[in-house]
C-alpha atoms as a PDB file:
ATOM      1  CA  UNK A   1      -6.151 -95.230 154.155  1.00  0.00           C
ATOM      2  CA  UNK A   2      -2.564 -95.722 154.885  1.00  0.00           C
ATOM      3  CA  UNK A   3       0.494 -93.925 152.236  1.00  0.00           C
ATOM      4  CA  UNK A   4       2.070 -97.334 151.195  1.00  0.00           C
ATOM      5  CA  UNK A   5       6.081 -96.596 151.389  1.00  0.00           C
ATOM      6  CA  UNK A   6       7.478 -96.448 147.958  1.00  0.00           C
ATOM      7  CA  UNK A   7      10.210 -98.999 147.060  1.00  0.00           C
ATOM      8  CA  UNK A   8      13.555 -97.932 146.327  1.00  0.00           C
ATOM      9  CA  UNK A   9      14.805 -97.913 142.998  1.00  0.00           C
ATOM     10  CA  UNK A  10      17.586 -99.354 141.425  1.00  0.00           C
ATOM     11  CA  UNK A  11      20.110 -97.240 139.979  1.00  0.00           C
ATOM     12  CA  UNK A  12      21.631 -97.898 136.251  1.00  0.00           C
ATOM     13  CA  UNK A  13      21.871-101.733 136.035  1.00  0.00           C
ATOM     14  CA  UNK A  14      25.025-102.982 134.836  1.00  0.00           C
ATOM     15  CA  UNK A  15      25.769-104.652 131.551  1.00  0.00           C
ATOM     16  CA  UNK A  16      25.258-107.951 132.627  1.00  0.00           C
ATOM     17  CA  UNK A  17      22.101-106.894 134.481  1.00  0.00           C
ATOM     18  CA  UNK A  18      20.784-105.216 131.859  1.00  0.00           C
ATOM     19  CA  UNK A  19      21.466-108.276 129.287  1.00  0.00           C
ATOM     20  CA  UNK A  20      19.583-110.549 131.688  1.00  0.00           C
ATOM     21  CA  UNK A  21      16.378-107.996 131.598  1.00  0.00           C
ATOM     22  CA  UNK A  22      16.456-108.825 128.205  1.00  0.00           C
ATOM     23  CA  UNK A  23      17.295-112.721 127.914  1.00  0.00           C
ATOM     24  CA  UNK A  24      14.934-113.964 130.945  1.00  0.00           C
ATOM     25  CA  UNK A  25      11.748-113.152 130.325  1.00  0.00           C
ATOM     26  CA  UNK A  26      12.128-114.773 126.325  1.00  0.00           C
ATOM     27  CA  UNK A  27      12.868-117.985 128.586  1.00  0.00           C
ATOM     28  CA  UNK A  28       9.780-117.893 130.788  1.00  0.00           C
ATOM     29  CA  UNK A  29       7.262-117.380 128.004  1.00  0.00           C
ATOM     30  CA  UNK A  30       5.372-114.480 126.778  1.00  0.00           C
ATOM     31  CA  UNK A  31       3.061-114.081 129.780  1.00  0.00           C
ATOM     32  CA  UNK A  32       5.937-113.171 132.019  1.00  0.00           C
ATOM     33  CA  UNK A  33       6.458-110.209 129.747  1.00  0.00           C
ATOM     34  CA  UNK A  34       2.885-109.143 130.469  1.00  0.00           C
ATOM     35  CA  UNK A  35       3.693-109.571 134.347  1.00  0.00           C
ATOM     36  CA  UNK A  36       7.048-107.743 133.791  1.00  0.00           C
ATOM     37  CA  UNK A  37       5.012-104.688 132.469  1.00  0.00           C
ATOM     38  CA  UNK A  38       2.724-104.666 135.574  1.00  0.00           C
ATOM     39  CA  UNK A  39       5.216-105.032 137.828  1.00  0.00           C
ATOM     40  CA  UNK A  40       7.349-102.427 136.205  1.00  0.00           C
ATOM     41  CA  UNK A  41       3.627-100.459 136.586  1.00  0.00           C
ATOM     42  CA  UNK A  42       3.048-100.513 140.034  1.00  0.00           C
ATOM     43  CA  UNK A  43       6.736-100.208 140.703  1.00  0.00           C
ATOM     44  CA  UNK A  44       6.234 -96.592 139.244  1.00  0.00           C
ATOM     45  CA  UNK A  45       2.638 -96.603 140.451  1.00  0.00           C
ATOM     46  CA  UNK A  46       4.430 -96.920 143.974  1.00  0.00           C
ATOM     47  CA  UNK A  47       6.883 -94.042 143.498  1.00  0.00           C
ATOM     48  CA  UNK A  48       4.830 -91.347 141.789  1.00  0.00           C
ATOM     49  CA  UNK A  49       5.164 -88.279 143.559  1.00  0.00           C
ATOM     50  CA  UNK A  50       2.132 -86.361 144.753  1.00  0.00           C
ATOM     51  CA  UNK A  51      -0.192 -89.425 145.197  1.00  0.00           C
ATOM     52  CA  UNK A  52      -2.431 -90.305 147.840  1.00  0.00           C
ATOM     53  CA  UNK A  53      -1.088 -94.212 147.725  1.00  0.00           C
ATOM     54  CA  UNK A  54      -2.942 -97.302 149.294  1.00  0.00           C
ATOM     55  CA  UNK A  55      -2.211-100.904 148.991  1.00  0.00           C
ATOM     56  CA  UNK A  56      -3.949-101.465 145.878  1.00  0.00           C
ATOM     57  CA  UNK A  57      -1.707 -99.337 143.809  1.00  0.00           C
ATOM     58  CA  UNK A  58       0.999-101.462 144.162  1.00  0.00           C
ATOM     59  CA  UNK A  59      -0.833-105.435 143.493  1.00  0.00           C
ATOM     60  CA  UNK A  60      -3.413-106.453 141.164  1.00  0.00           C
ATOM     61  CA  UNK A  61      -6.652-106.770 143.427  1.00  0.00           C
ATOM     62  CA  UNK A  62      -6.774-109.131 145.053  1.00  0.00           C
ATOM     63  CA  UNK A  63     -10.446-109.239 146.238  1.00  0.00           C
ATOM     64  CA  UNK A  64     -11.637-109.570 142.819  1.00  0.00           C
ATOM     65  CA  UNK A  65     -11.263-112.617 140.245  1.00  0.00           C
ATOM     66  CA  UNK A  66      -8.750-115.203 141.845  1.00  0.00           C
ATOM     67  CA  UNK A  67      -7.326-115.085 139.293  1.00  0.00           C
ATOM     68  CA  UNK A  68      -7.044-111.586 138.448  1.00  0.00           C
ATOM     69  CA  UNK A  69      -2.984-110.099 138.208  1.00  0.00           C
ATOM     70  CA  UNK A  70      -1.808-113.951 138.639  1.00  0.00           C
ATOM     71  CA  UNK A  71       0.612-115.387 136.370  1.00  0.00           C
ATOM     72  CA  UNK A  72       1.282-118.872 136.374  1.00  0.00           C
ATOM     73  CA  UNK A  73       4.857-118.188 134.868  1.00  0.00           C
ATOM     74  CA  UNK A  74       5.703-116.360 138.067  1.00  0.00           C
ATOM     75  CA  UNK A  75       4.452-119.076 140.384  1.00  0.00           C
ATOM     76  CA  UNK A  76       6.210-121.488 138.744  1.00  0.00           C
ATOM     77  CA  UNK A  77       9.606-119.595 140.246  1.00  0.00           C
ATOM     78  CA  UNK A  78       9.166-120.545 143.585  1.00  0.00           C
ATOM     79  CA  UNK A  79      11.796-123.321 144.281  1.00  0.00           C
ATOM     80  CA  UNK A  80      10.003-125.368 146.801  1.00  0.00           C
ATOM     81  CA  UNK A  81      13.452-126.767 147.603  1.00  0.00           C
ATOM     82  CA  UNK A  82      13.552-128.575 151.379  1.00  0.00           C
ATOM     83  CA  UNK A  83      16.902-127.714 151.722  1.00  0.00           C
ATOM     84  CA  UNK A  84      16.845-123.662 150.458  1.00  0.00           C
ATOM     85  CA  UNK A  85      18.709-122.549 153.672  1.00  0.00           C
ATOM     86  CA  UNK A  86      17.573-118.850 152.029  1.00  0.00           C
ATOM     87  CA  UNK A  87      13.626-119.792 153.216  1.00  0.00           C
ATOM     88  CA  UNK A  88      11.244-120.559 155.535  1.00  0.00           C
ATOM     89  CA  UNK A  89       8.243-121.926 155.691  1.00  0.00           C
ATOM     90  CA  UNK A  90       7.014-125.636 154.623  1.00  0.00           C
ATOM     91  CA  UNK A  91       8.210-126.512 151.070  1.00  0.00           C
ATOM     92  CA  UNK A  92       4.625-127.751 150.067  1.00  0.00           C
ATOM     93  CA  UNK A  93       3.165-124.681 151.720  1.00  0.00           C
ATOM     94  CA  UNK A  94      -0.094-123.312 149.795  1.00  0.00           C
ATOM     95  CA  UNK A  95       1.392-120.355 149.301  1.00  0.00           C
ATOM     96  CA  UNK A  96       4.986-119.145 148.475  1.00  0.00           C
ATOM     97  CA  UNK A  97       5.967-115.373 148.934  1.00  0.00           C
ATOM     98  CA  UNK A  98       8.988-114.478 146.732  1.00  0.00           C
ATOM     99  CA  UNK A  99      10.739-111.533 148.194  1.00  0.00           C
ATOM    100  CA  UNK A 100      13.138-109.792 146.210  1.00  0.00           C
ATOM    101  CA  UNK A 101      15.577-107.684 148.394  1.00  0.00           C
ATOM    102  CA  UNK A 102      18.625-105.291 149.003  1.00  0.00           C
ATOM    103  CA  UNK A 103      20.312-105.055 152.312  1.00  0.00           C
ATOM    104  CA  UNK A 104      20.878-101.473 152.113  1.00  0.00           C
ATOM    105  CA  UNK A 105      17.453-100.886 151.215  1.00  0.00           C
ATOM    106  CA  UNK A 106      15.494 -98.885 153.934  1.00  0.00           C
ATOM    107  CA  UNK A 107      12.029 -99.954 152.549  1.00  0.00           C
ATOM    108  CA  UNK A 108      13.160-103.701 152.724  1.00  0.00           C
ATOM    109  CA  UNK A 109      14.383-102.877 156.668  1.00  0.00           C
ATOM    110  CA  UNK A 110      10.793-101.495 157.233  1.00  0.00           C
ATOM    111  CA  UNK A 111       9.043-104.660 155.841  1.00  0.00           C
ATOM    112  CA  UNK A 112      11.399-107.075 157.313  1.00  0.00           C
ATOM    113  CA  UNK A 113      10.903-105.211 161.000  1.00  0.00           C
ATOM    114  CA  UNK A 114       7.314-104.051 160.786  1.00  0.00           C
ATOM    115  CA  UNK A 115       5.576-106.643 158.198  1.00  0.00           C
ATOM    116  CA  UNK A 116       7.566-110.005 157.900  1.00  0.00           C
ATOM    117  CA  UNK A 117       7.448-111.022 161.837  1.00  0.00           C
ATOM    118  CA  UNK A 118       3.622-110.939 161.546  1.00  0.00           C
ATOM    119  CA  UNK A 119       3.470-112.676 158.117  1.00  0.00           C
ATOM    120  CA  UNK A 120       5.551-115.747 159.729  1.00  0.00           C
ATOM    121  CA  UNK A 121       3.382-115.632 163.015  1.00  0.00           C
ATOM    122  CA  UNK A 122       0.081-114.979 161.076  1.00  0.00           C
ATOM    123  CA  UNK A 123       0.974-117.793 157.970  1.00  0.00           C
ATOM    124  CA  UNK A 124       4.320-119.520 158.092  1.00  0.00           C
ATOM    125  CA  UNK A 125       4.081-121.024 161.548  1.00  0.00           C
ATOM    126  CA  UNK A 126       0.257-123.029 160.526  1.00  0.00           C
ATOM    127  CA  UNK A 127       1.937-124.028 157.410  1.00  0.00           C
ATOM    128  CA  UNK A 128      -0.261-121.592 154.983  1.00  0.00           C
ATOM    129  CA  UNK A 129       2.618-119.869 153.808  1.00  0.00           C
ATOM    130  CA  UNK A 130       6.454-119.839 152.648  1.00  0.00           C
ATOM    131  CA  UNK A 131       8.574-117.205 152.558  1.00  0.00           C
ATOM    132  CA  UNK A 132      11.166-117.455 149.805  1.00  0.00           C
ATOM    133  CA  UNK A 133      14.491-114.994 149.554  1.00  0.00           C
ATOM    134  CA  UNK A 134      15.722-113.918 146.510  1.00  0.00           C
ATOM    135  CA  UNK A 135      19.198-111.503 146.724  1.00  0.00           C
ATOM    136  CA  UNK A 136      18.907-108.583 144.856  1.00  0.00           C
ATOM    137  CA  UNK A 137      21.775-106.084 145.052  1.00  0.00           C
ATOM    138  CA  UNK A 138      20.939-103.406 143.298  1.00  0.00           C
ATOM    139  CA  UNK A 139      22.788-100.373 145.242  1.00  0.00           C
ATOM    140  CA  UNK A 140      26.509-101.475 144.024  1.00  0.00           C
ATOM    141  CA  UNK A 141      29.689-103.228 146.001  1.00  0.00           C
ATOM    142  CA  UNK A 142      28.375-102.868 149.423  1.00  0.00           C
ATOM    143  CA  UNK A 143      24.808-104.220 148.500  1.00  0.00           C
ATOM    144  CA  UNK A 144      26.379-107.534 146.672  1.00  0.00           C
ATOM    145  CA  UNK A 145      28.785-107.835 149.854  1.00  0.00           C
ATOM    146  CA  UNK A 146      26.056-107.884 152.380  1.00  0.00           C
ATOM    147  CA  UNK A 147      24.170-110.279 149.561  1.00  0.00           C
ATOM    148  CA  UNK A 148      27.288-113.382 149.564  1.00  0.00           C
ATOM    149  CA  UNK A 149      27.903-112.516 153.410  1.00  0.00           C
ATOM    150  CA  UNK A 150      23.647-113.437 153.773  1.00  0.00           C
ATOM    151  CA  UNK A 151      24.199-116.922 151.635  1.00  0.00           C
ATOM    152  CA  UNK A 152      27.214-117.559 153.355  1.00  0.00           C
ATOM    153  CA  UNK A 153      25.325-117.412 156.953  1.00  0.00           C
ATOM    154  CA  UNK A 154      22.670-119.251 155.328  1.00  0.00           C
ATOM    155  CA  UNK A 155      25.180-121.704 154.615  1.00  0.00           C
ATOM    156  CA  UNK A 156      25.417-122.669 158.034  1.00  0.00           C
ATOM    157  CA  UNK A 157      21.912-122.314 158.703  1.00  0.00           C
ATOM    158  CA  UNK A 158      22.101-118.659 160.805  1.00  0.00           C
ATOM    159  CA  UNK A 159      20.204-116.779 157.511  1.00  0.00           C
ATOM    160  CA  UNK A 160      17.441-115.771 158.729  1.00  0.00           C
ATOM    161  CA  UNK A 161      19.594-114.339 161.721  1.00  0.00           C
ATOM    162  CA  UNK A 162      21.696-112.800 159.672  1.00  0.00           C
ATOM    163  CA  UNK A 163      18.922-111.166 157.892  1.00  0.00           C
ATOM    164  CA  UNK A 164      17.372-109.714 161.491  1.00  0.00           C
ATOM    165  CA  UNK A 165      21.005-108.432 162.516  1.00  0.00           C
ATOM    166  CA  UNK A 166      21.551-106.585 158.349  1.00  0.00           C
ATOM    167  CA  UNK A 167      17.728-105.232 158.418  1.00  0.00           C
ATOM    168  CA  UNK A 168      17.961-104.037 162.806  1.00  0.00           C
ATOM    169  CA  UNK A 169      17.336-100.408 163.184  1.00  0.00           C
ATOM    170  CA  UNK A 170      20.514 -98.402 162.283  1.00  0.00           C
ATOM    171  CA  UNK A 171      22.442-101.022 160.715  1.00  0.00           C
ATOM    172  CA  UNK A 172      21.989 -99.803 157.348  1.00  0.00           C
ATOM    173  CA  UNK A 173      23.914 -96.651 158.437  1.00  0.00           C
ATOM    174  CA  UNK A 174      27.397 -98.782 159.632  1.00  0.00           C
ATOM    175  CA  UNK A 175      27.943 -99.634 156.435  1.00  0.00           C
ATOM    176  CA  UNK A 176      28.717-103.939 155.184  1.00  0.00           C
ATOM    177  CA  UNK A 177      32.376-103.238 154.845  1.00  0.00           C
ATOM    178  CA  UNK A 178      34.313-106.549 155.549  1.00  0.00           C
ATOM    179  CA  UNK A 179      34.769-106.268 159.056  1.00  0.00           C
ATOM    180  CA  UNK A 180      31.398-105.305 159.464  1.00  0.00           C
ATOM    181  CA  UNK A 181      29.985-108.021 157.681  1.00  0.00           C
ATOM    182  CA  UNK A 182      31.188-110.275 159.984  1.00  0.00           C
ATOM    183  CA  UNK A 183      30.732-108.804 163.089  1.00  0.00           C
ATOM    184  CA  UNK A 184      26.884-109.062 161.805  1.00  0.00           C
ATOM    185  CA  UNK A 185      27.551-112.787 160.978  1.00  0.00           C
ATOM    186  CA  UNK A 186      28.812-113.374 165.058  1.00  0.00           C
ATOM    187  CA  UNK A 187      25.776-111.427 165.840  1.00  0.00           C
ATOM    188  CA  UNK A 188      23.707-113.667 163.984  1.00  0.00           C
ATOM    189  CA  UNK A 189      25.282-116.933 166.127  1.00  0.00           C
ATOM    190  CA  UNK A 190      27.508-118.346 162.503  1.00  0.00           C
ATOM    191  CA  UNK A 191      29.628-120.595 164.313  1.00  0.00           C
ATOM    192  CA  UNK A 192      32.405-120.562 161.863  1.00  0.00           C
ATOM    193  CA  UNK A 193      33.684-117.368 161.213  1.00  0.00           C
ATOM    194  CA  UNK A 194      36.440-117.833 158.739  1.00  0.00           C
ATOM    195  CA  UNK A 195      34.442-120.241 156.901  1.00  0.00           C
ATOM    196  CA  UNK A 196      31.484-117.789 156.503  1.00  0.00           C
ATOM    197  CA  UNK A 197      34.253-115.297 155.187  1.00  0.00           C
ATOM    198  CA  UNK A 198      35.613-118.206 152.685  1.00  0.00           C
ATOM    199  CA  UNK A 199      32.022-118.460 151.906  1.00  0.00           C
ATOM    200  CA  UNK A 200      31.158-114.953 151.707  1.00  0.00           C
ATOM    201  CA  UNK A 201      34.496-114.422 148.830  1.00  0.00           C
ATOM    202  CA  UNK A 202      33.815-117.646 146.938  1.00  0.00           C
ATOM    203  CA  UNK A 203      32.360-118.711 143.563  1.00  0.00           C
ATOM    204  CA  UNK A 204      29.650-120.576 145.067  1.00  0.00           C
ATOM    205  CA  UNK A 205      27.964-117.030 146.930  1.00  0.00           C
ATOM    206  CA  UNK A 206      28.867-115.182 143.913  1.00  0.00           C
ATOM    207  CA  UNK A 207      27.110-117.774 141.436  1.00  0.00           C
ATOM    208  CA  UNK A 208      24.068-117.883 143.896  1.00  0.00           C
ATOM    209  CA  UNK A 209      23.639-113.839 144.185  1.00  0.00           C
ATOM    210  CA  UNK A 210      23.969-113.595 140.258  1.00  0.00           C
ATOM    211  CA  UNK A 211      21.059-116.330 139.999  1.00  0.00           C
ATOM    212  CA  UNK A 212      18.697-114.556 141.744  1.00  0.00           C
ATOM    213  CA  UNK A 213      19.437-111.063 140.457  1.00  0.00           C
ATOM    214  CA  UNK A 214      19.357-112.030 136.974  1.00  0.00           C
ATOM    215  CA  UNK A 215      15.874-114.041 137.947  1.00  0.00           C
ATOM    216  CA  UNK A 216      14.960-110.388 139.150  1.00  0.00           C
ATOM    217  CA  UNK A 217      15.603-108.582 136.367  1.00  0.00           C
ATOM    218  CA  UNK A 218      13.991-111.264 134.460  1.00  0.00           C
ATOM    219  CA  UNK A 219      10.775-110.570 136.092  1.00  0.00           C
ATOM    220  CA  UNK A 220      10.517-106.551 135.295  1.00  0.00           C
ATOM    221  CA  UNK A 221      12.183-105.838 139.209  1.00  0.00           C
ATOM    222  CA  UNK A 222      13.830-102.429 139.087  1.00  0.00           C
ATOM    223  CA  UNK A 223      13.306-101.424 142.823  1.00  0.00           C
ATOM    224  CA  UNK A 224      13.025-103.210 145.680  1.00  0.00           C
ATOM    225  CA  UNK A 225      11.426-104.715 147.613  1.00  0.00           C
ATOM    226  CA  UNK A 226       9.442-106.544 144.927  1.00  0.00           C
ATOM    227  CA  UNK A 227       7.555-109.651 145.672  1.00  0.00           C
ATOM    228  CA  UNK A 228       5.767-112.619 144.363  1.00  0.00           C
ATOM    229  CA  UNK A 229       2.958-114.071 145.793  1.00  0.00           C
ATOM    230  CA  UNK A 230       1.643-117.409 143.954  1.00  0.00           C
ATOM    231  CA  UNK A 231       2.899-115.523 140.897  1.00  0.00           C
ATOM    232  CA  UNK A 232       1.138-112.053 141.827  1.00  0.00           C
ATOM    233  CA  UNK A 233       3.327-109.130 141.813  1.00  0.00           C
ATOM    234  CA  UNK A 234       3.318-106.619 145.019  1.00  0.00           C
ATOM    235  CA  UNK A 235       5.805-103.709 144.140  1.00  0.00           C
ATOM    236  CA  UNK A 236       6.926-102.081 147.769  1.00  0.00           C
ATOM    237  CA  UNK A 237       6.593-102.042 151.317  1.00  0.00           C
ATOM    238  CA  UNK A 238       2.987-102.429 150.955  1.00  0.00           C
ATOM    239  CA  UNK A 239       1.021-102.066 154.215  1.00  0.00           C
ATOM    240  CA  UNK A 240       0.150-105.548 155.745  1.00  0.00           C
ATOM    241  CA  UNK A 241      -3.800-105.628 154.715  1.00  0.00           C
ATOM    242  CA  UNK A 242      -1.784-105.154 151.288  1.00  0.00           C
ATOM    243  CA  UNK A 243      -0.028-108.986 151.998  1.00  0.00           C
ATOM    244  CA  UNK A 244      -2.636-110.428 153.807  1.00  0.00           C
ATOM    245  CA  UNK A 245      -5.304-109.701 151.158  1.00  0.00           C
ATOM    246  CA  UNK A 246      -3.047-111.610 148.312  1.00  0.00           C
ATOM    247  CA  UNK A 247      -1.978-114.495 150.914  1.00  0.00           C
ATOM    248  CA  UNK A 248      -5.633-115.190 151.763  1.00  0.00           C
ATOM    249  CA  UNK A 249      -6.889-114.983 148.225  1.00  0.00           C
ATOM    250  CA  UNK A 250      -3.995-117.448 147.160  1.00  0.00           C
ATOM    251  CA  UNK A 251      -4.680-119.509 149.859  1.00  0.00           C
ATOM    252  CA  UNK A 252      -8.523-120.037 148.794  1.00  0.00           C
ATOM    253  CA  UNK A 253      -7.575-120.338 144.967  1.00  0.00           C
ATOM    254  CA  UNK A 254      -5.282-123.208 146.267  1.00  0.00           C
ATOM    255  CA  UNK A 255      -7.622-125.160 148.236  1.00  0.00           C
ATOM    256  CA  UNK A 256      -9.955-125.018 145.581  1.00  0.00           C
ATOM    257  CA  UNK A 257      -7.906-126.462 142.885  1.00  0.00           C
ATOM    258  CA  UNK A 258      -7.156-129.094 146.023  1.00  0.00           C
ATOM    259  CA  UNK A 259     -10.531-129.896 146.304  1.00  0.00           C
ATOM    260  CA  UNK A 260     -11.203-130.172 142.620  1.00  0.00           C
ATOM    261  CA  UNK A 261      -8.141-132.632 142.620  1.00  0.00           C
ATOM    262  CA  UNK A 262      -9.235-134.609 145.534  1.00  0.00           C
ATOM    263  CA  UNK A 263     -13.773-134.479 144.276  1.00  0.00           C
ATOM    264  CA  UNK A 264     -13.124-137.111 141.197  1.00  0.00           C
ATOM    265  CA  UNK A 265     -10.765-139.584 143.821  1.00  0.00           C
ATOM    266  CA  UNK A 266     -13.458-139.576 146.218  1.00  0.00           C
ATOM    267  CA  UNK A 267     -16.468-140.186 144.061  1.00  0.00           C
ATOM    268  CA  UNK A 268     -13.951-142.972 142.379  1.00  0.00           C
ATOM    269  CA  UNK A 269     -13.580-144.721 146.120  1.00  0.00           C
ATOM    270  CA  UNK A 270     -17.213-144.409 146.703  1.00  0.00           C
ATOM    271  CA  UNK A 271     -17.990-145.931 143.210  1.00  0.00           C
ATOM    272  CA  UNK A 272     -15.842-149.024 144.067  1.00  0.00           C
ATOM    273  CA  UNK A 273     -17.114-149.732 147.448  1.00  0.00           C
END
């Protein structure tokens, strides 16, 4: 069995982070408290030193009970949203993955080169699954530059491009300085360049990267990447049997509550005939 890659952890949250850790998770009910504590769990579960690691340390299993490690809280944060330019994947997908990531994380590079191209190929492109970004800068000034220069791209619909060029092997080491930041945004095809640096220094990227760190930090995140998946947390770069084994077991928990909505409308259209 594979060592699963620990995630990287955040360093001393500021004020305002820390002040959403608390507030959130009030807001989402008591069983998001619960799913804060195992995430928080297998986020340490996933960094222990001197562990022989697999998958399973770091997600609830997923083989077992259905609905074993869910929590409907947590599902009910995917957006669904048609027009989230910070996604892929249909918005009425079975399943939504909820990623929770730092550009200048190395474990988040590793999952976004080695994991995430077979996820999409494997689920997002036969409409099983949808892939939903959440920025979480958690590494200081550089992190939350690369995080408003990433909605700004997405802002012009060259995100997920932007995301490839941030996460390619060695980028991490250049730096997201200003000028670098936008050479990544020309790599990524953003047509307008002084717009995406508007963009990338306005209210609007700011307000969006603060909304999805403070949803983080709501949740029990302290390291990323941290992930979601129909409200079942998955602390690392797990290996991909990790993903595929929550995906598929989310994906048969949601056809059968499809089928249990769609058995009484049948026998009702057969009873009127």
């Amino acid at each position: 069995m594979p060592k699963s890659p620990s995630p990287s952890s955040a360093p001393s949250a500021s004020p305002s982070a820390r002040r959403a850790s608390f507030r959130k998770p009030v807001l989402y009910g008591t069983g998001v408290v619960l799913a804060a504590a195992l995430l928080g769990f297998v986020s340490y579960r996933a960094t222990a030193p001197d562990q022989q690691r697999s998958g399973s340390a770091a997600v609830a299993d997923a083989s077992a009970e259905p609905d074993a490690g869910v929590y409907p809280e947590l599902e009910k944060l995917a957006r669904r949203d048609a027009g989230d330019k910070l996604a892929q994947g249909r918005a009425d997908a079975p399943v939504v993955l909820i990623e929770y990531a730092d550009f200048k994380c190395g474990y988040c590079a590793k999952f976004a080169r080695d994991t995430e191209p077979a996820l999409v190929k494997k689920y997002v492109e036969n409409g099983t699954l949808r892939i939903e970004w959440r920025n979480f800068p958690i590494f200081g000034s550089e992190s939350e530059a690369a995080a408003r220069a990433a909605w700004a791209a997405g802002q012009q619909g060259r995100f997920w491009q932007f995301h490839a060029a941030a996460y390619a092997e060695g980028a991490k080491e250049k730096g997201f300085g200003k000028d670098r930041l936008k050479a990544l945004a020309r790599e990524a095809g953003v047509a307008d360049l002084d717009r995406f640096a508007r963009d990338a220094d306005g209210d609007a990227a700011s307000a969006a990267v603060a909304k999805d760190q403070e949803q983080g930090y709501g949740i029990g995140a302290t390291s990323t990447p941290s992930f979601l998946v129909n409200g079942r947390p998955i602390a690392g770069a797990q290996p991909m049997e990790t993903f595929t084994s929550a995906i598929e077991a989310a994906a048969e928990k949601a056809r059968a509550r499809q089928d249990a909505k769609d058995s009484p409308a049948r026998g009702a259209s057969e009873g009127a005939k």
